[in-house]
Protein backbone atom coordinates (compact mmCIF):
# COMPACT_ATOMS: atom_id res chain seq x y z
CA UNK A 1 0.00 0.00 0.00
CA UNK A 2 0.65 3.17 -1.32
CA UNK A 3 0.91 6.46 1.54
CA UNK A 4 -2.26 8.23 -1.13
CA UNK A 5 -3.92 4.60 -0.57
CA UNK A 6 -3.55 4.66 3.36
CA UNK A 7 -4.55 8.45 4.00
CA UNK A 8 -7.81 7.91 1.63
CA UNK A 9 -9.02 4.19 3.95
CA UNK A 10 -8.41 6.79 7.08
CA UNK A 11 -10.01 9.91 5.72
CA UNK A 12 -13.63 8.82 6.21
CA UNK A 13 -13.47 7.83 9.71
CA UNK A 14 -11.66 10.71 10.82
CA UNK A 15 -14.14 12.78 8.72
CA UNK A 16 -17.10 11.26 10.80
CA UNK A 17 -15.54 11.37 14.39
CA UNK A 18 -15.23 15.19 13.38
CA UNK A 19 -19.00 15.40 12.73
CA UNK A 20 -19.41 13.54 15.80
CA UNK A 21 -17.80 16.05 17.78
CA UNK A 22 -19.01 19.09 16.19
CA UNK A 23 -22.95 17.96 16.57
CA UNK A 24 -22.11 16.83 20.05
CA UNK A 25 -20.80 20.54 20.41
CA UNK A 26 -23.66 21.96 18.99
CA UNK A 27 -25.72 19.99 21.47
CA UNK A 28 -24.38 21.13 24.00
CA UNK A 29 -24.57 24.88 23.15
CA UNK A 30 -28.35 24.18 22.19
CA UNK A 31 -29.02 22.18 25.28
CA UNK A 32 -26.89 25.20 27.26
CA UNK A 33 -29.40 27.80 25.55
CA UNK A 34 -32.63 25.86 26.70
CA UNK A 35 -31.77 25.51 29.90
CA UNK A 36 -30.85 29.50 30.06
CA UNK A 37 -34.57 30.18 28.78
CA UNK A 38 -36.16 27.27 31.39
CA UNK A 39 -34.16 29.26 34.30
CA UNK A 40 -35.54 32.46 32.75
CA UNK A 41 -39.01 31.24 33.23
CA UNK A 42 -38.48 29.81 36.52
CA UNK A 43 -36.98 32.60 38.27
CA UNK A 44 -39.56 34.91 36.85
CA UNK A 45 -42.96 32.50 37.47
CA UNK A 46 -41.20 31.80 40.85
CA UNK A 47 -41.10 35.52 41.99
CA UNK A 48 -44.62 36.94 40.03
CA UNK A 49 -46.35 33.68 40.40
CA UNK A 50 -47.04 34.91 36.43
CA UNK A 51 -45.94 33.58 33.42
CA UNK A 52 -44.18 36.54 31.45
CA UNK A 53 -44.94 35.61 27.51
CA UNK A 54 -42.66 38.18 26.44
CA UNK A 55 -39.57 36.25 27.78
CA UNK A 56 -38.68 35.11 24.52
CA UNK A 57 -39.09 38.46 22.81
CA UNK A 58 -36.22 39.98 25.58
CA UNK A 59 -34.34 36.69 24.78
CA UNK A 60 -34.30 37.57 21.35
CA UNK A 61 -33.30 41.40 21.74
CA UNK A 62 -30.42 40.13 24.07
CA UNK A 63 -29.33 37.54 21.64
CA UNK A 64 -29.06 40.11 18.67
CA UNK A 65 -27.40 42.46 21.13
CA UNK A 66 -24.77 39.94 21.71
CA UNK A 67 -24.33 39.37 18.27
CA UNK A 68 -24.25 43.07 17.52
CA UNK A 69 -21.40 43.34 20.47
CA UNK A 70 -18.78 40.39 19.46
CA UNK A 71 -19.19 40.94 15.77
CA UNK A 72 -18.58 44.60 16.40
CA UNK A 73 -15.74 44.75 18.62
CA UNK A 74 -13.99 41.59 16.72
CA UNK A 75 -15.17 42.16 13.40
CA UNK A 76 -12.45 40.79 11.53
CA UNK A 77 -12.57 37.06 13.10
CA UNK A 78 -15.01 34.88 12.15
CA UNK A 79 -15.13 32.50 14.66
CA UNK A 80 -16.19 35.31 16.98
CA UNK A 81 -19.86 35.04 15.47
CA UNK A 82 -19.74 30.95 16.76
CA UNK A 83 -19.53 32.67 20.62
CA UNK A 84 -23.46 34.04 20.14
């Protein structure tokens, strides 16, 4: 076997365990982003006794903001749109 021949039968297993890890990432940050909004919920039904349906609406404001923010003050790297 040829070095071109081994790299190619490793290439699609290392592709998938990269996949792997980047959904399991992704997950994570989704999972992270729920439980931010349940907590939201929580603390506010917990104090007012009142479910606030405009939580998601002042979710959404403060998730542009943030995006607004990083992209603004690193504006040049893109990786700094991932931390949103």
């Amino acid at each position: 076997m040829n070095a071109p021949a081994v790299c190619a039968i490793w290439e699609a297993p290392l592709e998938s365990v990269q996949l792997f890890l980047q959904q399991l990432i992704n997950g994570i940050q989704i999972g992270a982003v729920y439980a931010l909004i349940a907590v939201g919920y929580t603390m506010v039904y917990g104090v007012l006794r009142f479910i606030n349906f405009a939580h998601g609406d002042v979710y959404m404001v403060g998730a542009y903001l943030g995006l607004f923010a990083v992209t603004g003050l690193l504006a040049h790297q893109v990786p700094a749109v991932q931390m949103v």
